[in-house]
Protein backbone atom coordinates (compact mmCIF):
# COMPACT_ATOMS: atom_id res chain seq x y z
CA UNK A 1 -14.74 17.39 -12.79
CA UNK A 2 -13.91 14.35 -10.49
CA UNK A 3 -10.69 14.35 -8.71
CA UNK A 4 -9.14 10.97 -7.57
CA UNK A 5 -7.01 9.80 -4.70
CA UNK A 6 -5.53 6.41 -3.83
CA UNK A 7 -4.38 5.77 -0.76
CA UNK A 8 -3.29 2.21 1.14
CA UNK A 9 -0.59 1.33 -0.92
CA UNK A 10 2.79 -0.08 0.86
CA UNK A 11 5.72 -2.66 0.94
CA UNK A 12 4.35 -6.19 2.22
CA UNK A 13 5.50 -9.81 2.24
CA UNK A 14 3.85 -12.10 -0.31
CA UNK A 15 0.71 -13.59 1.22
CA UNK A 16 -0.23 -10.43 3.05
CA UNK A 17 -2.79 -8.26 2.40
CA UNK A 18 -3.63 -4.49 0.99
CA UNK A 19 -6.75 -2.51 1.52
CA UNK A 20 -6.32 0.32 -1.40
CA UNK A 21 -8.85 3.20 -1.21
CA UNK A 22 -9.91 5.84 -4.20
CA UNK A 23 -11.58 8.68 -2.44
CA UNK A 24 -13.30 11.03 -4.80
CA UNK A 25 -14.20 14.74 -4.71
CA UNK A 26 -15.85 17.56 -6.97
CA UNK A 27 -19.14 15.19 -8.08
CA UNK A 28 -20.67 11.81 -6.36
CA UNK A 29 -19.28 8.72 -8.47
CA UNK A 30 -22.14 6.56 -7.58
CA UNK A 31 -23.63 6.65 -10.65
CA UNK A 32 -20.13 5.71 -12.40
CA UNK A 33 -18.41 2.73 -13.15
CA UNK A 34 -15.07 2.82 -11.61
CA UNK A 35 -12.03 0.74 -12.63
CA UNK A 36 -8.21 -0.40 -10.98
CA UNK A 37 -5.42 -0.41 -13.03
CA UNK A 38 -1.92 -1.36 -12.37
CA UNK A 39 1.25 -0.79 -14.03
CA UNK A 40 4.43 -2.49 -13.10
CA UNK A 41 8.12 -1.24 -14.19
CA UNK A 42 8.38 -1.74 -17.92
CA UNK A 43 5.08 -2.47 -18.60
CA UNK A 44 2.13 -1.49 -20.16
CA UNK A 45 -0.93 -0.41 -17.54
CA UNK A 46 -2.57 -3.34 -17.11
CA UNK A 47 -7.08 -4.05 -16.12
CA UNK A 48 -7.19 -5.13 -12.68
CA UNK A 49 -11.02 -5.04 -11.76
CA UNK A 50 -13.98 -2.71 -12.02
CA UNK A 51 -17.04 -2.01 -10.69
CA UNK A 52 -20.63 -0.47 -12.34
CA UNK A 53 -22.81 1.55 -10.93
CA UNK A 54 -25.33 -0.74 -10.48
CA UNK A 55 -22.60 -2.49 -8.68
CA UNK A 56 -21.42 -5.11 -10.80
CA UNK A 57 -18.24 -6.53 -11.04
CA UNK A 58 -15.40 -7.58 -13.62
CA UNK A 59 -12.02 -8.79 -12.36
CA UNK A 60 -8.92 -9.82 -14.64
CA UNK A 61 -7.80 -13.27 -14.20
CA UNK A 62 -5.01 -12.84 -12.83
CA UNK A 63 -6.28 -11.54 -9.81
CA UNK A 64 -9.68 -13.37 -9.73
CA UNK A 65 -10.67 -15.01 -6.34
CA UNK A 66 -7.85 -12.98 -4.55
CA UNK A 67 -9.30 -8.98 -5.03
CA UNK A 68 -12.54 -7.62 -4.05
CA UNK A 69 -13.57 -4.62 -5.66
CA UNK A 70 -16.54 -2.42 -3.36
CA UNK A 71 -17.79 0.89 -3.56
CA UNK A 72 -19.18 3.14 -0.48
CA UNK A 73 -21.23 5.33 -1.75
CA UNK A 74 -22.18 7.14 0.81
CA UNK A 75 -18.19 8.00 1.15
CA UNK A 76 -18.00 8.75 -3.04
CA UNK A 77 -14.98 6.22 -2.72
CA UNK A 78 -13.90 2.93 -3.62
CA UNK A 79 -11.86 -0.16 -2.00
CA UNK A 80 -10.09 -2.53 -3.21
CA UNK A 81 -9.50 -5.46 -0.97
CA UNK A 82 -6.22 -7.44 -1.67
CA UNK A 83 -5.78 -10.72 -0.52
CA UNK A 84 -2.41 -13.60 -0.82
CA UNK A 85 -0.35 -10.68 -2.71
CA UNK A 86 2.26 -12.42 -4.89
CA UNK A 87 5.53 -10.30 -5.72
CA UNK A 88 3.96 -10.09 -9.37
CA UNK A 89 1.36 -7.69 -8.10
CA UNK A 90 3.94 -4.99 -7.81
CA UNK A 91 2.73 -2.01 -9.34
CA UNK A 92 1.49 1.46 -8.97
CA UNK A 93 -2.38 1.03 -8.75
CA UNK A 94 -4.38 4.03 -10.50
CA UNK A 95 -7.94 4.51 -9.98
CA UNK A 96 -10.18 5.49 -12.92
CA UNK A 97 -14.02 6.64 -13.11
CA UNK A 98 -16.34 7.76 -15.75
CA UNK A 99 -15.12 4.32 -17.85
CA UNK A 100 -17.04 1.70 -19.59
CA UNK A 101 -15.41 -1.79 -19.98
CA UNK A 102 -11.69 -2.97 -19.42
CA UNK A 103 -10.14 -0.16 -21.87
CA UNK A 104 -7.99 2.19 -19.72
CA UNK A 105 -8.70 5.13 -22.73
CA UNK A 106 -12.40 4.81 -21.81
CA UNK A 107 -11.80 6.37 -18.35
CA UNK A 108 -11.94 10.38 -17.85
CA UNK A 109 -10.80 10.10 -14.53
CA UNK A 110 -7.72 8.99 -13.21
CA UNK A 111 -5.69 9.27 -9.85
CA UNK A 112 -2.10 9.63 -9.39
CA UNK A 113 -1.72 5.73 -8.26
CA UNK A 114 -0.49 4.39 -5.29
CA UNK A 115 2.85 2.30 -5.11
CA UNK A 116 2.39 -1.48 -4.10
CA UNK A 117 5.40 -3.12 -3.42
CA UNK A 118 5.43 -7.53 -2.77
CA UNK A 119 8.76 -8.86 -1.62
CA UNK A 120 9.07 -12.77 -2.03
């Protein structure tokens, strides 16, 4: 069993920036791939980036060349990094492990998210 915690979230201006953590516990999740998801009012949960174990790296589009996704393994948790936040980025940000791909029902794992609130 791997339990999940997000932390970092918080109300900002757009442009600012978010460091979200996902600090795990019960087994290491180095040897997991590890995904963000986000899910804004009314909407389906949403890919936002993940990260292999080998440390590889997928990001959705939307987000691409603004979010860094790392892992520190030697902590069993995960960042993400999130830079020039535009109001459409409000969401509650989960944390998932134990995935494969960009599917959110791949994931075994999953945290109880952490609010992220852009004003304009």
């Amino acid at each position: 069993q791997v339990q999940l915690v997000e932390s970092g979230g918080g109300s900002v201006q757009a442009g600012d920036s978010l460091r979200l953590s996902c600090a795990a516990s019960g087994r290491t999740i180095s040897r997991t791939n590890v995904a963000w998801f986000r899910q804004a009012p009314g909407k389906e949960r949403e890919f936002v980036v993940r990260i292999t174990w080998s440390g590889g790296t997928n990001y959705a589009d939307s987000v691409k060349g603004r979010f860094t996704i790392s892992r520190d393994n030697a902590k069993n948790t995960v960042y993400l990094q999130m830079n020039s936040l535009k109001p459409e980025d409000t969401a509650v940000y989960y944390c998932a492990a134990d995935g494969g791909t960009w599917k959110l029902y791949e994931y075994t794992y999953w945290g109880q998210g952490t609010q992220v609130t852009v004003s304009s």
